[in-house]
Protein backbone atom coordinates (compact mmCIF):
# COMPACT_ATOMS: atom_id res chain seq x y z
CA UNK A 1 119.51 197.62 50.02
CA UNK A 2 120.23 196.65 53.28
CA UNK A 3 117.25 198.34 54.63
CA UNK A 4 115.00 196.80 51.95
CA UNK A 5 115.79 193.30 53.69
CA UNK A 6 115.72 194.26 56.74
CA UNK A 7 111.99 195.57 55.89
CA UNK A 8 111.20 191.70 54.02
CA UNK A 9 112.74 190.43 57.25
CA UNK A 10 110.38 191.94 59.68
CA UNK A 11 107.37 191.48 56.91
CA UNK A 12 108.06 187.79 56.96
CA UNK A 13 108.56 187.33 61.25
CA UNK A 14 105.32 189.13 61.21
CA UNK A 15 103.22 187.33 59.01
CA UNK A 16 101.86 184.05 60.30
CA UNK A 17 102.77 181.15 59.08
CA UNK A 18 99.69 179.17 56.89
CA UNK A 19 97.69 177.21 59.30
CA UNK A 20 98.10 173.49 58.83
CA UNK A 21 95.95 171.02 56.65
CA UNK A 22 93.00 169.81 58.92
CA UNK A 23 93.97 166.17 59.54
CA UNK A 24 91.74 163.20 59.79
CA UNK A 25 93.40 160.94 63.34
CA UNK A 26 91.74 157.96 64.48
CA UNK A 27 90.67 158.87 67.90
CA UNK A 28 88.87 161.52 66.65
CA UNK A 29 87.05 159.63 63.88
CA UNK A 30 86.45 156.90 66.81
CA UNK A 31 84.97 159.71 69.11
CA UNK A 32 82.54 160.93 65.93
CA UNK A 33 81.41 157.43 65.12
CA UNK A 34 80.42 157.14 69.12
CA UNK A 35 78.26 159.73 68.81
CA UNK A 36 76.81 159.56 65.69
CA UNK A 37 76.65 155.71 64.11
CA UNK A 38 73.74 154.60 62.73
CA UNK A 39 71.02 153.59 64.33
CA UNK A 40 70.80 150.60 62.78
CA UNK A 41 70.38 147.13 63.87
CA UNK A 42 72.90 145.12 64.67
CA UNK A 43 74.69 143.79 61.24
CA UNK A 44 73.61 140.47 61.40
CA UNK A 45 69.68 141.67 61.72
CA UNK A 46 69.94 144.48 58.82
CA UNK A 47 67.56 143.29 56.38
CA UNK A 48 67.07 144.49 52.34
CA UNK A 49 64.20 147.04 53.93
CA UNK A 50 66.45 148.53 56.30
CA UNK A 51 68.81 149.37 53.49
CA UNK A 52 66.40 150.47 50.93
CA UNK A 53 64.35 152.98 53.94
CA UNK A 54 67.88 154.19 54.80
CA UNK A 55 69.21 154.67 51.54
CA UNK A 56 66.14 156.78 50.27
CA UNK A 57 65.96 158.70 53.48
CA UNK A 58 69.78 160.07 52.64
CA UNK A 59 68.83 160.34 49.07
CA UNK A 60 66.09 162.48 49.88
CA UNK A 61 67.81 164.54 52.89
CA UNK A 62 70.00 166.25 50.07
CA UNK A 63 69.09 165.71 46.83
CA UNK A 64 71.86 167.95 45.04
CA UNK A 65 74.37 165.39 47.47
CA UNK A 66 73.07 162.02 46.89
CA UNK A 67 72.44 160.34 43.57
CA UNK A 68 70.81 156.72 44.09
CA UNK A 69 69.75 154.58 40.84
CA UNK A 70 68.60 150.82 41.30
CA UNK A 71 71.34 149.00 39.26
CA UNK A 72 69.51 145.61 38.83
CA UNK A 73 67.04 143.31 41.36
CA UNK A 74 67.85 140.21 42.76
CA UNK A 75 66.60 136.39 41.90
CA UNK A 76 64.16 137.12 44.57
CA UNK A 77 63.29 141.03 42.89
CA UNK A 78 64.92 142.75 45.51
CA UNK A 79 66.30 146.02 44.38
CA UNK A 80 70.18 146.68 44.15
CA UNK A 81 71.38 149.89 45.24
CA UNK A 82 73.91 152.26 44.06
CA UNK A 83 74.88 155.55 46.24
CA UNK A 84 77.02 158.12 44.53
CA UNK A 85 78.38 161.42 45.72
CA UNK A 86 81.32 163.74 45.32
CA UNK A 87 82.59 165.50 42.67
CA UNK A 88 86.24 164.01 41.79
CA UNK A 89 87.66 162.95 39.30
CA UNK A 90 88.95 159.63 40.73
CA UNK A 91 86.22 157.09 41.22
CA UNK A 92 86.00 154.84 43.71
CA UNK A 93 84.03 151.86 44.14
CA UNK A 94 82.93 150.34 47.89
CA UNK A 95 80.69 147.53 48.15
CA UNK A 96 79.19 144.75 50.63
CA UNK A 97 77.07 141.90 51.61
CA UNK A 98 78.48 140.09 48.28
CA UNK A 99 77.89 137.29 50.82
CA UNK A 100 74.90 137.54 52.80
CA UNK A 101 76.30 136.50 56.19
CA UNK A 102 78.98 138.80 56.08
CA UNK A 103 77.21 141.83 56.79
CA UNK A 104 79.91 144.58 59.52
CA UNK A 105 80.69 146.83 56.77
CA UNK A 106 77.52 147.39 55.38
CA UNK A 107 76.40 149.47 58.53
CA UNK A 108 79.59 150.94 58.51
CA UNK A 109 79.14 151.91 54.95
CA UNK A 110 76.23 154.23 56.38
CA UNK A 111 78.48 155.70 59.31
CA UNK A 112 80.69 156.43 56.30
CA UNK A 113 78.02 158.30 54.17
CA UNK A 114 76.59 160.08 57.61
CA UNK A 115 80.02 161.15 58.17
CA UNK A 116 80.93 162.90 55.13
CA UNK A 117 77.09 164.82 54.68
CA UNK A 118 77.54 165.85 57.97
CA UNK A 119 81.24 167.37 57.66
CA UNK A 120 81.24 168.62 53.88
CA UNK A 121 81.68 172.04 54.86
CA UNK A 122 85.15 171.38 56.83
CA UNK A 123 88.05 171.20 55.10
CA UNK A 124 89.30 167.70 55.94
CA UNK A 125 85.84 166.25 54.31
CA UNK A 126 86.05 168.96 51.43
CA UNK A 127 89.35 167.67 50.36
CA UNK A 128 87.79 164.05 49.98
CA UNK A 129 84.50 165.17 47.96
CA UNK A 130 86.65 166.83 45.58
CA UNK A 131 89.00 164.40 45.05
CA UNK A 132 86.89 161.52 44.83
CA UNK A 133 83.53 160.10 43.53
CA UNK A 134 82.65 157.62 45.69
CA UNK A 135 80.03 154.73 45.02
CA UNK A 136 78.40 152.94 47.47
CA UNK A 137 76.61 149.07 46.81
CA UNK A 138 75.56 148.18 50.34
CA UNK A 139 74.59 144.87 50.05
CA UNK A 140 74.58 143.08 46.95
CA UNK A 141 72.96 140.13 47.90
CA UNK A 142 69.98 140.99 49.91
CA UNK A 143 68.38 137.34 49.26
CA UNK A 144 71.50 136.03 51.34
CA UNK A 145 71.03 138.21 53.85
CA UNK A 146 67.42 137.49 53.87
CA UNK A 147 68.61 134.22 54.93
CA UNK A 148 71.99 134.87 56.77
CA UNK A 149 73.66 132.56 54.47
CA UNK A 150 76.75 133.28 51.95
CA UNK A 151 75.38 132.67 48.73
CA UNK A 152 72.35 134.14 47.05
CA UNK A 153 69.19 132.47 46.40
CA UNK A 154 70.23 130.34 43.19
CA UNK A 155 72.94 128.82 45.72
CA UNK A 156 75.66 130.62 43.76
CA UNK A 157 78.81 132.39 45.08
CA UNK A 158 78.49 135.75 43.90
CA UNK A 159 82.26 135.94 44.35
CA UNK A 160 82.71 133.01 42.35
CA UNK A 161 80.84 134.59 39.81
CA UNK A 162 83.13 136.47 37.98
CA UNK A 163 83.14 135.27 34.74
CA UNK A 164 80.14 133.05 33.97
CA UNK A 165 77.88 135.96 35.45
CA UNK A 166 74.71 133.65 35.71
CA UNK A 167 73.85 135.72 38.57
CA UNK A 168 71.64 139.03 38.76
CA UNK A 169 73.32 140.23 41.42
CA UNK A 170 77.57 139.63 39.31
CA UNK A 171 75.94 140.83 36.71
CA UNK A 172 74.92 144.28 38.35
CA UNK A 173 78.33 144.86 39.81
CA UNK A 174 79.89 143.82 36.88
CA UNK A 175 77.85 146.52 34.60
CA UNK A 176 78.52 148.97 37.35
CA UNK A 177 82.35 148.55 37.01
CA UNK A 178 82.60 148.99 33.36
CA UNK A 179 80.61 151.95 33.40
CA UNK A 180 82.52 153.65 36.60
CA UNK A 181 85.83 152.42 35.58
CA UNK A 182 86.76 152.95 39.34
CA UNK A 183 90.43 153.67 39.98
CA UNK A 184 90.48 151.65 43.59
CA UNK A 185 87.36 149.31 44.73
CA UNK A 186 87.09 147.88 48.14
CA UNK A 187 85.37 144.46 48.53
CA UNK A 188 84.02 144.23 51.85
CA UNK A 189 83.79 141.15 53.83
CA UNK A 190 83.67 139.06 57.09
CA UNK A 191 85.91 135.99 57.85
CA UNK A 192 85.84 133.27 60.16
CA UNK A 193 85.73 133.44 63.71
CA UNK A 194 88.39 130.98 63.88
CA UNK A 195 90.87 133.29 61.73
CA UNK A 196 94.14 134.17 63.98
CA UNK A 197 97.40 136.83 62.80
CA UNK A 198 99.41 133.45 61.73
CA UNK A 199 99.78 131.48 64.00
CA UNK A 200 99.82 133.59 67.24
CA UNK A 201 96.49 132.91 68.62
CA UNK A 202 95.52 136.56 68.45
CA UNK A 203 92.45 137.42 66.45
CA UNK A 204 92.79 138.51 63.63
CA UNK A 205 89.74 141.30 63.45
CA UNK A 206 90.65 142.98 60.08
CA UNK A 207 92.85 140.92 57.44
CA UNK A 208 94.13 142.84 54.34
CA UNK A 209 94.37 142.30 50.64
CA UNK A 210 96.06 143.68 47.46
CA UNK A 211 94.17 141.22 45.25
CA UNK A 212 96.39 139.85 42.58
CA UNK A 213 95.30 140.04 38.97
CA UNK A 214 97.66 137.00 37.71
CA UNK A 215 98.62 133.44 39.18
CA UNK A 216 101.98 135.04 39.67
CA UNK A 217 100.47 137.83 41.88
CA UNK A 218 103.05 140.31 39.99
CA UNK A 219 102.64 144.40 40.69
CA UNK A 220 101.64 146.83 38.51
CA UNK A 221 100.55 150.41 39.46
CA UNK A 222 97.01 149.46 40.33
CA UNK A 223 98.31 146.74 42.22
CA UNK A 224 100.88 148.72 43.88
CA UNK A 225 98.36 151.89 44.81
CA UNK A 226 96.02 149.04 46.47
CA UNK A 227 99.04 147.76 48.80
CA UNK A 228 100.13 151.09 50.25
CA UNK A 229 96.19 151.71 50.69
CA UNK A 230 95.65 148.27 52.52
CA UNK A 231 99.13 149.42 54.66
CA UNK A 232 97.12 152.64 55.30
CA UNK A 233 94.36 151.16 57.14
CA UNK A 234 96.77 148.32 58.75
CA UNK A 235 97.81 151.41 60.59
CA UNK A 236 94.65 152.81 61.30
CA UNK A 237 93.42 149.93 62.29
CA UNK A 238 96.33 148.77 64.96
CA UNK A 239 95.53 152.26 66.66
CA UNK A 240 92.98 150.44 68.35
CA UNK A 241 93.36 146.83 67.70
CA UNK A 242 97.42 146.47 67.67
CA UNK A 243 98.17 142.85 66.62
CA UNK A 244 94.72 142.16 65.69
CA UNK A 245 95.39 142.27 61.87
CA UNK A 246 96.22 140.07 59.38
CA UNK A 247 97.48 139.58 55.59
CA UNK A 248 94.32 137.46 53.58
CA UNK A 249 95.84 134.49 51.37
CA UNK A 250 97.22 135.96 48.25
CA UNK A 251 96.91 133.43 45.47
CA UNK A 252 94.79 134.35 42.55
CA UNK A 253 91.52 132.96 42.57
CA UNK A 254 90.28 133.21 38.65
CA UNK A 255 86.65 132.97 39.51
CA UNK A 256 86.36 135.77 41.78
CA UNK A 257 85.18 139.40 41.33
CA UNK A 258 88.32 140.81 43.36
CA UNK A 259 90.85 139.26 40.96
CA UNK A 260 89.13 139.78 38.09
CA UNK A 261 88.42 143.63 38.94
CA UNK A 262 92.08 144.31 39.44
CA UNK A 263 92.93 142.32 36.09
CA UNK A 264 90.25 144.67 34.45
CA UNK A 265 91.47 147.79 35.16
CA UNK A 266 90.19 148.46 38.80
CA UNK A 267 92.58 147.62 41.47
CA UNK A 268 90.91 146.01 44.96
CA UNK A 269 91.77 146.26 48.40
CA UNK A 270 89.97 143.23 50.06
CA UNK A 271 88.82 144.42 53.95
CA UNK A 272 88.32 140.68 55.96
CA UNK A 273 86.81 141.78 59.13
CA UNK A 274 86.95 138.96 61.67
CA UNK A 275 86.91 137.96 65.53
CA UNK A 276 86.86 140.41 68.22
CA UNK A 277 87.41 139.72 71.95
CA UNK A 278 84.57 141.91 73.29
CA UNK A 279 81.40 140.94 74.42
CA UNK A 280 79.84 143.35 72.03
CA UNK A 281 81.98 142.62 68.72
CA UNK A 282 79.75 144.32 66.77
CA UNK A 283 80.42 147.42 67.78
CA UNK A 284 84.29 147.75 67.98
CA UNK A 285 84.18 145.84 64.39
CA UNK A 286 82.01 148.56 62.80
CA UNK A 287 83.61 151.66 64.59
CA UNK A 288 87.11 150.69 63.26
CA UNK A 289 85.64 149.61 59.33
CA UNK A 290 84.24 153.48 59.45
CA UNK A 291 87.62 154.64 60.81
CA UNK A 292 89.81 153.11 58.48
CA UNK A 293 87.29 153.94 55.42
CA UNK A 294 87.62 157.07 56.16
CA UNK A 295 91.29 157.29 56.60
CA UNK A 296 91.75 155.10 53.41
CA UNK A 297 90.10 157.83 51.12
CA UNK A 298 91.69 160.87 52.88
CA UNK A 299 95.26 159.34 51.60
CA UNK A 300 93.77 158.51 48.07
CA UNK A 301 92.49 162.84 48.19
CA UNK A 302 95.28 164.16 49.65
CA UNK A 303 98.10 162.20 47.43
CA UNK A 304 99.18 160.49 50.67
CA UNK A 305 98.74 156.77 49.29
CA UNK A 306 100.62 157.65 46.09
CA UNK A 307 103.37 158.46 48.27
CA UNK A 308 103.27 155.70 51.25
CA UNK A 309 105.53 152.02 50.61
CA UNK A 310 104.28 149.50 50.28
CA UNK A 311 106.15 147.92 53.74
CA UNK A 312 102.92 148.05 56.77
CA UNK A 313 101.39 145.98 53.61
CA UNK A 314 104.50 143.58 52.97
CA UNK A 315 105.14 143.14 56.73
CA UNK A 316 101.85 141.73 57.53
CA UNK A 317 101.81 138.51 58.87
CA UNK A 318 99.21 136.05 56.77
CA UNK A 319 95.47 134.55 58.35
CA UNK A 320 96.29 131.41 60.38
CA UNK A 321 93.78 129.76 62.14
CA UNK A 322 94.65 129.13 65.96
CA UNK A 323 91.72 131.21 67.19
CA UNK A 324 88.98 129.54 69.22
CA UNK A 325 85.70 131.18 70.39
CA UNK A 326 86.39 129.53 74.18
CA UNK A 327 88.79 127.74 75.50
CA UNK A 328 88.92 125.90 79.10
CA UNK A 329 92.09 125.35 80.37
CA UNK A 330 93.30 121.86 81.88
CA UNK A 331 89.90 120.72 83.56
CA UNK A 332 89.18 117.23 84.19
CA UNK A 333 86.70 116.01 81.73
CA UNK A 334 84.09 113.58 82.73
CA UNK A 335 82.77 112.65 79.52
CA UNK A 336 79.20 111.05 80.75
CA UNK A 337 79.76 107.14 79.12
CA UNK A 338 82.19 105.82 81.64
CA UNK A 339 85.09 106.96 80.47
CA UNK A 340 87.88 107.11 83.66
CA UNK A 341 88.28 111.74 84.25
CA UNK A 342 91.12 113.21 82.80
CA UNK A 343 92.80 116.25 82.50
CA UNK A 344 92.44 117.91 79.08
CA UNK A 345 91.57 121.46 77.55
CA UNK A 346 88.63 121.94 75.83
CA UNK A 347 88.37 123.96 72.66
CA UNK A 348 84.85 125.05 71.46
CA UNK A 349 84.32 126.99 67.77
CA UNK A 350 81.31 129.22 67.89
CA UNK A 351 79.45 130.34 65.03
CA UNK A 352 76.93 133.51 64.32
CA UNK A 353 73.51 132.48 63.19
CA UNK A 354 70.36 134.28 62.79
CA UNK A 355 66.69 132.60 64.52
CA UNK A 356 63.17 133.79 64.36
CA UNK A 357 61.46 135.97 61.66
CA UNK A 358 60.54 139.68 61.27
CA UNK A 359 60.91 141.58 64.57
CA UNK A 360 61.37 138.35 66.09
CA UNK A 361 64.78 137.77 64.70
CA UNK A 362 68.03 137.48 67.26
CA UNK A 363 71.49 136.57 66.73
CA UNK A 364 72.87 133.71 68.52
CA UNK A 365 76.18 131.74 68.71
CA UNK A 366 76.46 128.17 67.76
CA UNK A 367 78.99 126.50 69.49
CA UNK A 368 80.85 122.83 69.62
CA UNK A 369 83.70 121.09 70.73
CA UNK A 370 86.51 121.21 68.37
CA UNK A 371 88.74 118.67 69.94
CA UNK A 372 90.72 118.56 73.30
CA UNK A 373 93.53 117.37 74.80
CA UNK A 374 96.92 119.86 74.93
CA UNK A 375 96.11 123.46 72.89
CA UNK A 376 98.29 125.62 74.50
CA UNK A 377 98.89 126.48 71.17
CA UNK A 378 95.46 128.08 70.79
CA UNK A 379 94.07 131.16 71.88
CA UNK A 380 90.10 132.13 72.27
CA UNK A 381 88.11 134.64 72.72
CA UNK A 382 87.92 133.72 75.68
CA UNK A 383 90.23 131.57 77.77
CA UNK A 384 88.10 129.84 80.76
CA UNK A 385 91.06 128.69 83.95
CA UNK A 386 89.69 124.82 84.12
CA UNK A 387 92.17 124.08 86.86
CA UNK A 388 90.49 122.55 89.40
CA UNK A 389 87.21 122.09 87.98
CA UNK A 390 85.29 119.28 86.41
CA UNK A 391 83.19 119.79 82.73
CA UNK A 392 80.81 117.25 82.61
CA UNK A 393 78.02 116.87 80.08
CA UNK A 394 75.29 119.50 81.12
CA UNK A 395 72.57 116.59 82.40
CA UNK A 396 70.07 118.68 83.58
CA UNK A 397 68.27 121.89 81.52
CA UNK A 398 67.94 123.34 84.62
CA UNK A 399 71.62 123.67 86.08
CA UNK A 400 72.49 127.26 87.21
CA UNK A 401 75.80 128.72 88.63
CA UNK A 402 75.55 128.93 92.31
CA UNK A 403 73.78 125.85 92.53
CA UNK A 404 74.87 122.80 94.13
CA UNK A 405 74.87 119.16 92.88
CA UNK A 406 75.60 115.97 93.04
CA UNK A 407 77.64 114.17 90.04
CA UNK A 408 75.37 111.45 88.25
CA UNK A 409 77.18 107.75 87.99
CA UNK A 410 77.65 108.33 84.58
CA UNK A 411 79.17 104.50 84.51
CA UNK A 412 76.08 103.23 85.22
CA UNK A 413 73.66 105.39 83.27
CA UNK A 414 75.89 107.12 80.68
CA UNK A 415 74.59 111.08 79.15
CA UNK A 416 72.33 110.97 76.45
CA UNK A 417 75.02 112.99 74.51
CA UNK A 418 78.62 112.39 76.02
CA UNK A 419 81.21 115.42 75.76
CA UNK A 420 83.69 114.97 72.94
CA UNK A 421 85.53 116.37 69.83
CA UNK A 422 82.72 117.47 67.16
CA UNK A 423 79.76 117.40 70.18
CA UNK A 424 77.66 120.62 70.36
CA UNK A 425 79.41 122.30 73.43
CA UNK A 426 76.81 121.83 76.08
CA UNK A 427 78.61 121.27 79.52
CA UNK A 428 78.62 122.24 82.86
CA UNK A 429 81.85 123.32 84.55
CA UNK A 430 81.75 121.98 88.59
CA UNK A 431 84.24 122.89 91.48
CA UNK A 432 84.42 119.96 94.55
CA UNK A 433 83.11 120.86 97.78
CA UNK A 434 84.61 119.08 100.53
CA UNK A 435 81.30 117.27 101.03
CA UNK A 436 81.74 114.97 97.56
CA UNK A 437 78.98 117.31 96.22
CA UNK A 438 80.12 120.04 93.36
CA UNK A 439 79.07 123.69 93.08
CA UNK A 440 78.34 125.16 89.25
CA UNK A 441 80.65 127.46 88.66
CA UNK A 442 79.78 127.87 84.77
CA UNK A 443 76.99 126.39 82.41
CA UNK A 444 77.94 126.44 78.40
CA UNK A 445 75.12 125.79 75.94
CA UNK A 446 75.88 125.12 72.73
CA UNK A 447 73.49 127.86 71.87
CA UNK A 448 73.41 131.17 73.49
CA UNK A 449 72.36 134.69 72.72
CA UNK A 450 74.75 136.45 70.51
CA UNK A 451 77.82 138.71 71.30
């Protein structure tokens, strides 16, 4: 007998161990979407053709893959999409662009699809294609985007359009839903630019939501698969972004498709993505929406989400607001109408906007004064050092940093638009030379070329 052990012993000291699962990490996702994203334009500038060209080129790349269908056509007759691949049986539902100027996930959407084409053979992406069925509505109001505005050509929220469903475009998604009956659907959106993690003054790129079904925002198990989901990707996304995310305001909203979903039978995990710090937003914004997509339906294959808390989703702190696009610390303001200077910092909003037509088109940021005076209890995107320099009201088109000038007597012929609280932010920030003249050390327009 003793021999007989000792032989399963040795058998089982010889035999290697199974090799682990293939694991999906966020660096490596990162390091895949570098590589491979979409060559798409930047999300502000994709229009309905872009989508519909991309979407039939995928279609078409692997028929037995892909299955598209046009689930309805917009006020305007644009076509609605409807991407579907995998071979689980839990459905899930993904869609964006419900508001036309909200458009970051929708290229991540394709980084998504590329992703999990490319990788079906290995074992990580295998796990999730037979898991899961996952559809894909890219942009659900094309007219909106058309136009870089929120709502869709009637001037109606589609989000507020829940249960009237006067719109094409509710009344798609709507029909989708019932006939899917997803198990999880995320809603995919951007926020403002102002939007902070409370009150800290750090942006807030990616706020989270379980969206509540009832005014009381109780839990069931829908509700309580889409928190440890949303906690999920709060950790996926601080891998890259730590402190950059928020919690989205809770309370049920009985118009919208989110809370009316989840009361239907279809849990939602609202995805906010908001303000980033870089010059080039767009592209940290849609690299972590891919990576924390893709991490999101790994733990819904694998069983991981069933099994998570619900804590990285309880702990998060809610949206606040303390975020400003720049901010110039304690200058001395001459406001251009004969105001006496004084030492203030200057807090100026910025918003995306879309100019030109066809090829022509370019995002740019909007910007004005919000107010001044003492906000050290504001951060920005970025924080300008004012000490020592004078902001003035930008007199001449053709100021420059470098240049040197001489301060206009603003007392005796005051700007034609003085600075101040709810001005477009066009100023001119000027250090003194020992010679009473001023060199420009920084000219801010109240429009520039997009970051």
């Amino acid at each position: 007998m003793r021999g007989v052990v000792g032989l399963l012993v040795l058998l089982l000291t010889l035999t290697p161990a199974p090799a682990p699962a293939a694991q999906h990490a966020p660096g490596d996702l990162g390091a895949w979407w570098d590589r491979n994203h979409a060559d798409l334009p930047l999300p502000p500038l994709i229009a309905h053709a872009d989508v519909e060209a991309r979407l039939k080129q995928v279609a078409a790349s692997d028929p037995a893959f892909f299955r598209l269908a046009e689930i309805g056509r917009s006020v305007e007759g644009r076509a609605l999409y409807h991407l579907a691949f995998g071979r689980g049986a839990f459905p899930v539902l993904l869609w964006s662009q419900m508001h036309g100027d909200e458009p970051t996930a929708t290229r991540a959407l394709f980084d998504l699809v590329a992703y999990l084409h490319a990788g079906r053979a290995r074992p990580e992406v295998t796990r999730i294609l037979d898991a899961l069925t996952i559809h894909v509505v890219p942009m659900l109001n094309p007219d909106g985007a058309a136009r870089f505005q929120r709502r869709n050509a009637q001037g109606i929220d589609i989000n507020r359009d829940a249960l009237m469903l006067q719109t094409p475009e509710g009344r798609a998604l709507k029909a989708l839903r019932d006939r899917l009956e997803p198990r999880l659907g995320f809603n995919l959106h951007n926020q403002n630019w102002r939007t902070s993690v409370a009150e800290s003054g750090r942006p807030a790129s990616i706020s989270l939501l379980a969206v509540a079904y009832d005014e009381a925002r109780s839990d069931n198990p829908g509700r309580l698969l889409a928190k440890k989901v949303a906690g999920i990707i709060r950790d996926a996304v601080e891998a890259s972004m730590p402190g950059q995310v928020a919690k989205y305001d809770d309370t049920f909203e009985p118009r919208a498709f989110g809370d009316n979903l989840t009361k239907w039978g279809t849990p939602v995990v609202l995805i906010e993505t908001g303000p980033h710090q870089d010059r080039r937003p767009d592209v940290p914004l849609v690299r972590v929406n891919f990576v924390a997509l893709v991490l999101a339906l790994d733990a819904l294959a694998t069983g991981r989400a069933e099994s998570a808390t619900t804590d990285a989703y309880e702990s998060l702190p809610f949206n606040g607001s303390s975020v400003l696009y720049q901010l110039v610390r304690r200058a001395r303001i001459v406001m251009g109408n004969g105001v006496p200077p004084f030492l203030a910092d200057i807090g100026i909003t910025g918003t995306r906007a879309v100019r030109g037509e066809g090829a022509a088109r370019r995002v740019v940021v909007v910007k004005r004064i919000d107010e001044w005076g003492d906000l050290s209890v504001f951060g920005a995107l970025e924080v300008i050092d004012g000490t020592s320099l004078t902001a003035a009201p930008l007199w001449r088109e053709d100021l420059a940093q470098g240049m040197t000038v001489t301060l206009p007597d603003f007392a005796a012929a005051p700007a034609k638009t003085p600075l101040g609280p709810s001005q477009p932010a066009n100023l001119v920030l000027l250090r003194p030379l020992d010679d009473g003249r001023f060199r420009v050390e920084r000219v801010i327009r109240a429009e520039e070329e997009g970051r």
